[in-house]
N, C-alpha and C. Protein backbone atom coordinates (compact mmCIF):
# COMPACT_ATOMS: atom_id res chain seq x y z
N UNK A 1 -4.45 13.62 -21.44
CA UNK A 1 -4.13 12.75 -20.32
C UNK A 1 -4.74 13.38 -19.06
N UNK A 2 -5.50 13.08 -18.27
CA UNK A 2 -6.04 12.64 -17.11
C UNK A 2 -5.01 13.22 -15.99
N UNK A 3 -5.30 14.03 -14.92
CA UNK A 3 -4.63 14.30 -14.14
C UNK A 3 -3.82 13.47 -13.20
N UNK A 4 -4.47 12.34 -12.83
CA UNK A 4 -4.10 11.08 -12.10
C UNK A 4 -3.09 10.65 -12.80
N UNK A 5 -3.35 10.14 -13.96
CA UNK A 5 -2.18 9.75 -15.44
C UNK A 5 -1.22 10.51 -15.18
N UNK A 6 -1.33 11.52 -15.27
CA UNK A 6 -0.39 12.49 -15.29
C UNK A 6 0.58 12.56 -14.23
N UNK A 7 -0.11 12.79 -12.93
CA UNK A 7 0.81 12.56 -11.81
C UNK A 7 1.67 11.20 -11.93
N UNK A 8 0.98 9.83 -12.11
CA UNK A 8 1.67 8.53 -11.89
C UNK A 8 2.84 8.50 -12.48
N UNK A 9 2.59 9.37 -14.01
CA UNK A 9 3.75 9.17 -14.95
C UNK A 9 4.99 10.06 -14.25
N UNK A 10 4.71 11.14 -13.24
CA UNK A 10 5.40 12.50 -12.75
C UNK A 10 6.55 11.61 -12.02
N UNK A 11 5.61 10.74 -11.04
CA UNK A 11 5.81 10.18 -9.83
C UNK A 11 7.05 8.81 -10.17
N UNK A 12 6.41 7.71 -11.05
CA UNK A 12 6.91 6.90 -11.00
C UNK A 12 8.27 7.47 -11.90
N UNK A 13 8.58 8.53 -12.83
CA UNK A 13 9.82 8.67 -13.41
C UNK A 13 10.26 9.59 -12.35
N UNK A 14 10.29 9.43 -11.34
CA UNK A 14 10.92 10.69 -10.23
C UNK A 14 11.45 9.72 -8.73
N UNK A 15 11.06 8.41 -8.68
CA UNK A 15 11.54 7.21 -7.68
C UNK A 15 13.07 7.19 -7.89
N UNK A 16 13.63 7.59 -7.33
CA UNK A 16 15.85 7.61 -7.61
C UNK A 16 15.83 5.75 -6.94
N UNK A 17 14.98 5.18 -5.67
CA UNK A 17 15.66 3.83 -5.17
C UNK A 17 14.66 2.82 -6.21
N UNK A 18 15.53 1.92 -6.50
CA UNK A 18 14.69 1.24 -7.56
C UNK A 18 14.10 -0.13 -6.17
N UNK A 19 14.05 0.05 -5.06
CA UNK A 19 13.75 -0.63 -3.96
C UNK A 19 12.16 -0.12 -3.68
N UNK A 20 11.75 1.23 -3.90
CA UNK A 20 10.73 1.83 -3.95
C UNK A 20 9.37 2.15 -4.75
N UNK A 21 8.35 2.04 -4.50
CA UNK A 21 7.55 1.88 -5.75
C UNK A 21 6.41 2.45 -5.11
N UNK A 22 5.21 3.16 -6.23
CA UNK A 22 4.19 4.01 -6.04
C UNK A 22 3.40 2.77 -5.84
N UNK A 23 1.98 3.43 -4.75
CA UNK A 23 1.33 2.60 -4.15
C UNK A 23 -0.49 2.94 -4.75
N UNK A 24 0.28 4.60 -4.58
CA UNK A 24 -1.52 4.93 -4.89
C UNK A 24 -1.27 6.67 -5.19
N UNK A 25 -2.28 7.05 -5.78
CA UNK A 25 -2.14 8.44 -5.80
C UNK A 25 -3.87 8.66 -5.66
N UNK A 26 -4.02 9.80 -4.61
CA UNK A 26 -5.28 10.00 -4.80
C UNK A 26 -5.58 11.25 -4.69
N UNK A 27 -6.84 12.22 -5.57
CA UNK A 27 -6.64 13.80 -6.05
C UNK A 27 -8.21 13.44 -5.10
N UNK A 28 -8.09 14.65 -4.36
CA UNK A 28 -9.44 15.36 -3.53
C UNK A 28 -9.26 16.59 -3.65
N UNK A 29 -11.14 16.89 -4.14
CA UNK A 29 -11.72 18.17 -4.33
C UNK A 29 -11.82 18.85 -5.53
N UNK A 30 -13.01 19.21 -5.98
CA UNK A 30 -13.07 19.44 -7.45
C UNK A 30 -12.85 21.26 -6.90
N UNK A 31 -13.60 21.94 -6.48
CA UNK A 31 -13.61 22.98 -6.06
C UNK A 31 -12.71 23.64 -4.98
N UNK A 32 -12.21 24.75 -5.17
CA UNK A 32 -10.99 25.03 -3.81
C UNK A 32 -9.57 24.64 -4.04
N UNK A 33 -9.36 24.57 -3.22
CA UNK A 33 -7.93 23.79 -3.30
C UNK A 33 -7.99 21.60 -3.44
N UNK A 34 -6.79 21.87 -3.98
CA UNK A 34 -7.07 19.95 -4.57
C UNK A 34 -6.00 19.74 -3.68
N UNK A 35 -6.04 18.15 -2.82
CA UNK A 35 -5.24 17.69 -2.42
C UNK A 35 -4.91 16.65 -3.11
N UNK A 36 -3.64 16.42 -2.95
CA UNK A 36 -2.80 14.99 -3.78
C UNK A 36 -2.14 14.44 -2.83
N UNK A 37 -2.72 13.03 -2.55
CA UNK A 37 -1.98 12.10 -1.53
C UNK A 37 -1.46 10.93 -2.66
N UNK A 38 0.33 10.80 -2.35
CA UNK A 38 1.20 10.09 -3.21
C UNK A 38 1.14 8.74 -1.59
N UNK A 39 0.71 7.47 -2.17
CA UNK A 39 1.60 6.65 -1.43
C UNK A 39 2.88 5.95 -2.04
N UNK A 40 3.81 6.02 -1.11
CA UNK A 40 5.36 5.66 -1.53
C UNK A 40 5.61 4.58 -0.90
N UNK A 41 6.26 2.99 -1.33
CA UNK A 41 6.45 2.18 -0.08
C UNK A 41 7.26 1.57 -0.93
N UNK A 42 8.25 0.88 0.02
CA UNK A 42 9.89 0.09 -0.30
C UNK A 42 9.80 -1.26 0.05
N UNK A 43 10.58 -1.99 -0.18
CA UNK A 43 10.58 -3.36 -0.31
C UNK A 43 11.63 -3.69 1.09
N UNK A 44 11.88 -2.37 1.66
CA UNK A 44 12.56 -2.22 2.99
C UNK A 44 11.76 -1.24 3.58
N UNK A 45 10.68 -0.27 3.35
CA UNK A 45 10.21 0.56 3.83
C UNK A 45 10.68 1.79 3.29
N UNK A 46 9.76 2.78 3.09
CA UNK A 46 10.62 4.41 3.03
C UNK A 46 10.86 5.13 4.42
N UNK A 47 11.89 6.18 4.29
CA UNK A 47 12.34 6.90 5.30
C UNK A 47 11.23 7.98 5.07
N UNK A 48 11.38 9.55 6.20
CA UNK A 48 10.67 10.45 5.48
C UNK A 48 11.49 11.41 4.98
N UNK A 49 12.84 11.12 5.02
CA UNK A 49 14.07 11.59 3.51
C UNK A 49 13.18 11.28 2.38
N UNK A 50 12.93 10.11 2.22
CA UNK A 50 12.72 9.55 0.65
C UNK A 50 11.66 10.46 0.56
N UNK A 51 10.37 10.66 1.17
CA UNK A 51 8.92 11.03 1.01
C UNK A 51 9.08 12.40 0.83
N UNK A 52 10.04 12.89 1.73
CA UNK A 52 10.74 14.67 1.58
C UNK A 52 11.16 14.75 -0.01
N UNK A 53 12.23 13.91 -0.64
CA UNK A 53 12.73 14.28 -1.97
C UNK A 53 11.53 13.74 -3.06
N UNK A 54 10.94 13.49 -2.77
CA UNK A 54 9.60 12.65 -4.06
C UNK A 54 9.15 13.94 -3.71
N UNK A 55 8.07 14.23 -2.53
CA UNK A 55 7.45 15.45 -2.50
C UNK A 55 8.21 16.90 -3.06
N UNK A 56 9.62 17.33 -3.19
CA UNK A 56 10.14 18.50 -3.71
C UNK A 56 9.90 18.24 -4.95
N UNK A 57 10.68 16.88 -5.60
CA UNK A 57 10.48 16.57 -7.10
C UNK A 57 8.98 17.15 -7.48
N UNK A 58 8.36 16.69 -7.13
CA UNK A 58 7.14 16.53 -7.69
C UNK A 58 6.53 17.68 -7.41
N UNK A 59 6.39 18.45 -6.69
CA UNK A 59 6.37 19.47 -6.43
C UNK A 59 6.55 20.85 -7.28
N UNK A 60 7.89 20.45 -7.51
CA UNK A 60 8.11 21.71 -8.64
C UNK A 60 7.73 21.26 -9.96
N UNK A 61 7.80 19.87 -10.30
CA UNK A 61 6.96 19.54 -11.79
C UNK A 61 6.30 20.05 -11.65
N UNK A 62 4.79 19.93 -10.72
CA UNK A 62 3.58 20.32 -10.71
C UNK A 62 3.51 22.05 -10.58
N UNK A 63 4.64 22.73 -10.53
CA UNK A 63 4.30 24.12 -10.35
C UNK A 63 5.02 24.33 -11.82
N UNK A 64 6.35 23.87 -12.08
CA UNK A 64 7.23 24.27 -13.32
C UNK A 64 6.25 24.01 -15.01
N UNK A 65 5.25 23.31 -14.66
CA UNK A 65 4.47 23.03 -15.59
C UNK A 65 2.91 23.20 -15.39
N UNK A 66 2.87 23.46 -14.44
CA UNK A 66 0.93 24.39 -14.55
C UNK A 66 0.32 22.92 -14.38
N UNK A 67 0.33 22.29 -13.78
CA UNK A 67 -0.37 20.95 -13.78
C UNK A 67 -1.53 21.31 -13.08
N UNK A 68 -1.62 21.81 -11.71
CA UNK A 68 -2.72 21.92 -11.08
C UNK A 68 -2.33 23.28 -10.71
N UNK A 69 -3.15 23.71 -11.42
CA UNK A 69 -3.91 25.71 -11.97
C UNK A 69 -4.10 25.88 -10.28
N UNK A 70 -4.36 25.78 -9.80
CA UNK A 70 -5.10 26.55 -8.34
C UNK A 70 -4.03 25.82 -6.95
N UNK A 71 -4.03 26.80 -5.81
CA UNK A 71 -3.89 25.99 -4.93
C UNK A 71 -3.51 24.72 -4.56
N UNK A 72 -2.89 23.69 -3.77
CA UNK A 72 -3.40 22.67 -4.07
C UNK A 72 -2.32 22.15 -2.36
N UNK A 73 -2.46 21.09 -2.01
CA UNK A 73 -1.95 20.40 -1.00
C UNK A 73 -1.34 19.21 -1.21
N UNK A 74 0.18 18.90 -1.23
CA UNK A 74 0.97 17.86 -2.03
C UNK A 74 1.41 17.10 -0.61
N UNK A 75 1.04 15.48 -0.54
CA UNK A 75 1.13 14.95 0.75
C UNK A 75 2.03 13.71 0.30
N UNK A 76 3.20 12.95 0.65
CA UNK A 76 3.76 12.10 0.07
C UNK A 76 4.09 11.22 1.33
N UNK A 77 3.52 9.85 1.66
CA UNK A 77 3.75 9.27 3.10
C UNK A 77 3.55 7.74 2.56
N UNK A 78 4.16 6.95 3.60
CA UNK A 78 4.03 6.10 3.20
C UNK A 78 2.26 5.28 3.71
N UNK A 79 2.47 4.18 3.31
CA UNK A 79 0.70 3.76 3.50
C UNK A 79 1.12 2.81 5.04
N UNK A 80 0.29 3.13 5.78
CA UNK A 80 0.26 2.83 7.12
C UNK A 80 -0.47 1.32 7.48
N UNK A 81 -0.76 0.57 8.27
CA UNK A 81 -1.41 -0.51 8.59
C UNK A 81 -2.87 -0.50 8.58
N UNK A 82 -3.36 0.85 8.01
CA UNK A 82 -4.11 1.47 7.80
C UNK A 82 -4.94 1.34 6.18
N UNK A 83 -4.07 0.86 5.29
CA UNK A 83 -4.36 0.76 3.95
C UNK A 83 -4.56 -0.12 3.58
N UNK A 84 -5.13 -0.79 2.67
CA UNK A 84 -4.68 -2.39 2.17
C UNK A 84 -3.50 -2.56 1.47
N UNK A 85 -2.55 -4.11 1.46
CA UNK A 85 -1.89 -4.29 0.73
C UNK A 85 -2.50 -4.18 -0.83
N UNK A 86 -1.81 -4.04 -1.63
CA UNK A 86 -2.49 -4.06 -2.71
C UNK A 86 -1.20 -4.61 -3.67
N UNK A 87 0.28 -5.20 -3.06
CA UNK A 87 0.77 -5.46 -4.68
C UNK A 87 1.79 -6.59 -4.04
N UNK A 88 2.48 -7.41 -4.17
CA UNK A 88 2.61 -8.54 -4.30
C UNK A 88 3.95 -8.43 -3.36
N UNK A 89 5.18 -7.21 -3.87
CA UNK A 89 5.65 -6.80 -2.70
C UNK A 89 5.50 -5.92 -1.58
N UNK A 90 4.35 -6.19 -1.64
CA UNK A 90 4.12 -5.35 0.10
C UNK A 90 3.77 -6.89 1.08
N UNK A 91 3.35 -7.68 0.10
CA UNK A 91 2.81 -9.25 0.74
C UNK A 91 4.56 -9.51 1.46
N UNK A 92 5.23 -8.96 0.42
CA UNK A 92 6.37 -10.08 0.57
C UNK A 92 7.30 -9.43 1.58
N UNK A 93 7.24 -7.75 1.69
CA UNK A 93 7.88 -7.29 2.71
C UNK A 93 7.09 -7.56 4.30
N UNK A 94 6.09 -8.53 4.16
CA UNK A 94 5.18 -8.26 5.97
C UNK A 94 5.27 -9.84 5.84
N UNK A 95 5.97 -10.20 5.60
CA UNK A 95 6.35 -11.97 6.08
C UNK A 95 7.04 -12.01 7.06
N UNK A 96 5.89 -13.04 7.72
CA UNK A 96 6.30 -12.74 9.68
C UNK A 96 5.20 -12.07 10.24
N UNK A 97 4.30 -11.29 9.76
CA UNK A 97 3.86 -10.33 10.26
C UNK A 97 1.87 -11.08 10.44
N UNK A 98 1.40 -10.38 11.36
CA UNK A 98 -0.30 -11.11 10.95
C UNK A 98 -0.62 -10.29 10.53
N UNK A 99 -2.08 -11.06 9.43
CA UNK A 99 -3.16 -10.13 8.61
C UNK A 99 -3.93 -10.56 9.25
N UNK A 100 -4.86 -9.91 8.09
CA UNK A 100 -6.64 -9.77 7.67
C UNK A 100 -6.71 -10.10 6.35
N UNK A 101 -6.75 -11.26 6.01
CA UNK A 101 -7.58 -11.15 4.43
C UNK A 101 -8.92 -11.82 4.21
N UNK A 102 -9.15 -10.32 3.92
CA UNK A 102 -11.37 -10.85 2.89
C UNK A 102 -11.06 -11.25 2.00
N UNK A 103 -11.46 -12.57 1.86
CA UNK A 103 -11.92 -12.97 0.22
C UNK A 103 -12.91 -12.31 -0.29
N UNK A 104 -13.09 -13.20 -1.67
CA UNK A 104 -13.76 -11.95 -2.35
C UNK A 104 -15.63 -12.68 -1.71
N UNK A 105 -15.95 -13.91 -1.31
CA UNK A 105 -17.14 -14.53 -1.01
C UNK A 105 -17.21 -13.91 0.82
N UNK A 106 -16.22 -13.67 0.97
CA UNK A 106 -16.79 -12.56 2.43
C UNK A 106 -16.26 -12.82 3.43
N UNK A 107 -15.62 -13.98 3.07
CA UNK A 107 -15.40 -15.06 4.42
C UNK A 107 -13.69 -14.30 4.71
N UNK A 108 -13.38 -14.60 6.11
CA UNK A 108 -11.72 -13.66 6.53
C UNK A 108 -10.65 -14.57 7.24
N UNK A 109 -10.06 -14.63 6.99
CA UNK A 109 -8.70 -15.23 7.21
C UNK A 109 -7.79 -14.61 8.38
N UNK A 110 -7.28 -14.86 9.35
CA UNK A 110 -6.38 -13.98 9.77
C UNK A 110 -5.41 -15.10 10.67
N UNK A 111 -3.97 -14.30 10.51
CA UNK A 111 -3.08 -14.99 10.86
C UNK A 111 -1.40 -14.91 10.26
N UNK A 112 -0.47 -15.47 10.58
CA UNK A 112 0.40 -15.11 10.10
C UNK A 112 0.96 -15.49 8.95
N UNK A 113 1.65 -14.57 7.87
CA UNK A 113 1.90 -14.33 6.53
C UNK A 113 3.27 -15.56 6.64
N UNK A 114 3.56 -16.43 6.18
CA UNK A 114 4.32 -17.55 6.06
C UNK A 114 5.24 -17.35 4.72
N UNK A 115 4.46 -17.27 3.42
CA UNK A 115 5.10 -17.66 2.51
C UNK A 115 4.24 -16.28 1.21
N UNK A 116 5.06 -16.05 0.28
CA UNK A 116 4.46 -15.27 -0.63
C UNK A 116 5.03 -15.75 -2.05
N UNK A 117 3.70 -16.61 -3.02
CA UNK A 117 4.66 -17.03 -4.11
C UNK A 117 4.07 -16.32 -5.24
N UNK A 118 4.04 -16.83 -6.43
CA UNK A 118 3.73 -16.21 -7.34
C UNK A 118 2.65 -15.96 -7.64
N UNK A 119 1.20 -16.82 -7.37
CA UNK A 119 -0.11 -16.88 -7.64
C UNK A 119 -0.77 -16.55 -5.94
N UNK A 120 -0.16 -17.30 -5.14
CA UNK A 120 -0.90 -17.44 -3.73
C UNK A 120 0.39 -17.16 -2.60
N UNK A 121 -0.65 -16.78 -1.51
CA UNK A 121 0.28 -16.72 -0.59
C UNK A 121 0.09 -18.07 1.02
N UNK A 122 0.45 -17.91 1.82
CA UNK A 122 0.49 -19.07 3.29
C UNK A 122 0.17 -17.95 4.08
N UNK A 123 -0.72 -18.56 5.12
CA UNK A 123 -0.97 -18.04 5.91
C UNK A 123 -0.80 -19.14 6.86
N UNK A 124 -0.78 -18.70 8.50
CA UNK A 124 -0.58 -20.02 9.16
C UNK A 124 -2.00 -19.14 10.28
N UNK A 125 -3.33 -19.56 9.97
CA UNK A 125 -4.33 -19.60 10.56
C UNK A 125 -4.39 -20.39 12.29
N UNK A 126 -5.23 -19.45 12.62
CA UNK A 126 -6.17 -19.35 14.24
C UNK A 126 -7.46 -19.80 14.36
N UNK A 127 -7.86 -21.03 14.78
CA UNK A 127 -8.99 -20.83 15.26
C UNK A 127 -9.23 -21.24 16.76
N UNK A 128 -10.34 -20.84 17.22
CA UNK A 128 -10.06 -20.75 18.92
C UNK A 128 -11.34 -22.33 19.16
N UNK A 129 -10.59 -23.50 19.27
CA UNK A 129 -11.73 -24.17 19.99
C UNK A 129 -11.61 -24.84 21.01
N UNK A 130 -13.15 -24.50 21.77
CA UNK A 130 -12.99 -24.50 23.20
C UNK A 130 -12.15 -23.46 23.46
N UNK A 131 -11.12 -24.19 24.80
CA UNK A 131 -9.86 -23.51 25.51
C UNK A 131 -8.66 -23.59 25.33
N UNK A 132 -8.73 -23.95 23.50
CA UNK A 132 -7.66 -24.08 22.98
C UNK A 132 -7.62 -23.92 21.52
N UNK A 133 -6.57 -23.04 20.69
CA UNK A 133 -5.88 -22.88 19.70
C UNK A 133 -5.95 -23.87 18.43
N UNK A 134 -6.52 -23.85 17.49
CA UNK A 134 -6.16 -24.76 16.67
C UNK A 134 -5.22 -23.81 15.66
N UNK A 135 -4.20 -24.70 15.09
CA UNK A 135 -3.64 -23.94 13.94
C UNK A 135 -3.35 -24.48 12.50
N UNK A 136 -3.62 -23.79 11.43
CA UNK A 136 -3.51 -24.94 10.54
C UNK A 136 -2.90 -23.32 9.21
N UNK A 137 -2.66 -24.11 8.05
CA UNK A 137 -2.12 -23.43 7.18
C UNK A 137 -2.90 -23.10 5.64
N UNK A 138 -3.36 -22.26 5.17
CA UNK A 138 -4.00 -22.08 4.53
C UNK A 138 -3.43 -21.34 3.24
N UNK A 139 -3.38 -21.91 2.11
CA UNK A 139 -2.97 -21.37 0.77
C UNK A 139 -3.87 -20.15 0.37
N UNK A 140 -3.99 -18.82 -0.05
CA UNK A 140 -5.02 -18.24 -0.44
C UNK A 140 -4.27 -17.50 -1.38
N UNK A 141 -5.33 -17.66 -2.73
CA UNK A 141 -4.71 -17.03 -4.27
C UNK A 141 -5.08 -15.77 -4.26
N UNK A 142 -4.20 -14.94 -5.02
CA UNK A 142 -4.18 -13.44 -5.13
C UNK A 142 -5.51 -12.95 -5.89
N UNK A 143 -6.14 -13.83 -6.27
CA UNK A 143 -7.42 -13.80 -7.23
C UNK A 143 -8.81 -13.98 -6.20
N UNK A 144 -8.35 -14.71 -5.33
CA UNK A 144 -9.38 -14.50 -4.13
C UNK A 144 -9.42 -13.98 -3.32
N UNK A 145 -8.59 -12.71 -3.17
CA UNK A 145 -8.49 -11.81 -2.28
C UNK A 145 -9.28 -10.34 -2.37
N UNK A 146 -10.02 -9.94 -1.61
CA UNK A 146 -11.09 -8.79 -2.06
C UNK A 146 -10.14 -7.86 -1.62
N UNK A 147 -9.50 -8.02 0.05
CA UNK A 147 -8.34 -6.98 0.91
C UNK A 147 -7.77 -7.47 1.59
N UNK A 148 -6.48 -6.63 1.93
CA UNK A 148 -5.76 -7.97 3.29
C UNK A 148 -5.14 -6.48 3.56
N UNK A 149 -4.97 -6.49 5.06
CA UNK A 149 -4.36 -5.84 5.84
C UNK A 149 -3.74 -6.32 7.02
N UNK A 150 -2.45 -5.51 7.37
CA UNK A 150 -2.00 -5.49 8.41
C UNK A 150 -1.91 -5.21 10.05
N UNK A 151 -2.22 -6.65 10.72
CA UNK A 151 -2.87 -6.22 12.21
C UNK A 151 -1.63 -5.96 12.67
N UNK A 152 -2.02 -4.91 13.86
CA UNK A 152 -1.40 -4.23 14.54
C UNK A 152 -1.22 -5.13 15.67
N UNK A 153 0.09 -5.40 16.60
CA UNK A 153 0.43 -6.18 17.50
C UNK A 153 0.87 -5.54 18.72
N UNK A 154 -0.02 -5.81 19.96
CA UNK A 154 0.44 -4.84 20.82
C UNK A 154 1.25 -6.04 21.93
N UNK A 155 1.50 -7.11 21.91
CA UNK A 155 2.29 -8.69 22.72
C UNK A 155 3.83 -8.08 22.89
């Protein structure tokens, strides 16, 4: 098994809130010291309690069992407005909130997250014409989505 494998399996049997769920794990550096960035995110958000007790857990697996031989840098945070959504409840915890979504043909969407169902989600779209606002509502399927992220609101 694959080091990545390995961690996910570490990680996801080491979540105590069943509200919480792994987002991403990513290993940097073949040479030197290896860093391991865990993303952690809740269907309410994580605290950095939660990110503190995942990181000890996991932590001592990875030392109590020789997982990573050398050095290494163990980072456990949640994923910021900074990441893409990537799973169906992260869609469903930012309702209310505006995106960014690329389809996968290039074209971008942005506007506020309305509705999140099983195949597609609502968006309630912007476009600016002239000196005025149009708004309209747009269905977009989880299959046509390349990325969607979360804009930052400074109003």
């Amino acid at each position: 098994m694959d080091l990545q494998t390995r961690l996910e399996n570490i990680v996801e049997s080491n979540i105590e809130n069943e509200a919480h769920f792994l987002v991403d794990i990513n290993v940097f550096g073949n040479k030197g010291k290896k860093k391991v960035r865990i993303l952690l995110d809740g269907d309410e958000g994580v605290s950095v309690d939660d990110c503190s007790r995942l990181s000890r857990k996991v932590s001592d697996i990875i030392e109590e069992e020789e997982i990573i031989e050398a050095a290494y840098i163990l980072e456990v945070s949640s994923p910021g407005v900074d990441y893409d959504l990537k799973f169906k409840r992260q869609y469903t915890k930012n309702i209310g909130r505006r995106l960014k979504v690329v389809l996968n043909d290039g074209e971008e969407q942005k506007g506020e997250l309305l509705e999140v169902n099983e195949d597609t989600i609502l968006v309630k779209t912007e476009k600016k014409n002239k000196k005025k606002i149009d708004y309209s509502e747009v269905n977009i399927a989880f299959d046509d989505i390349h990325k969607t992220n979360v804009l930052v609101s400074f109003k």
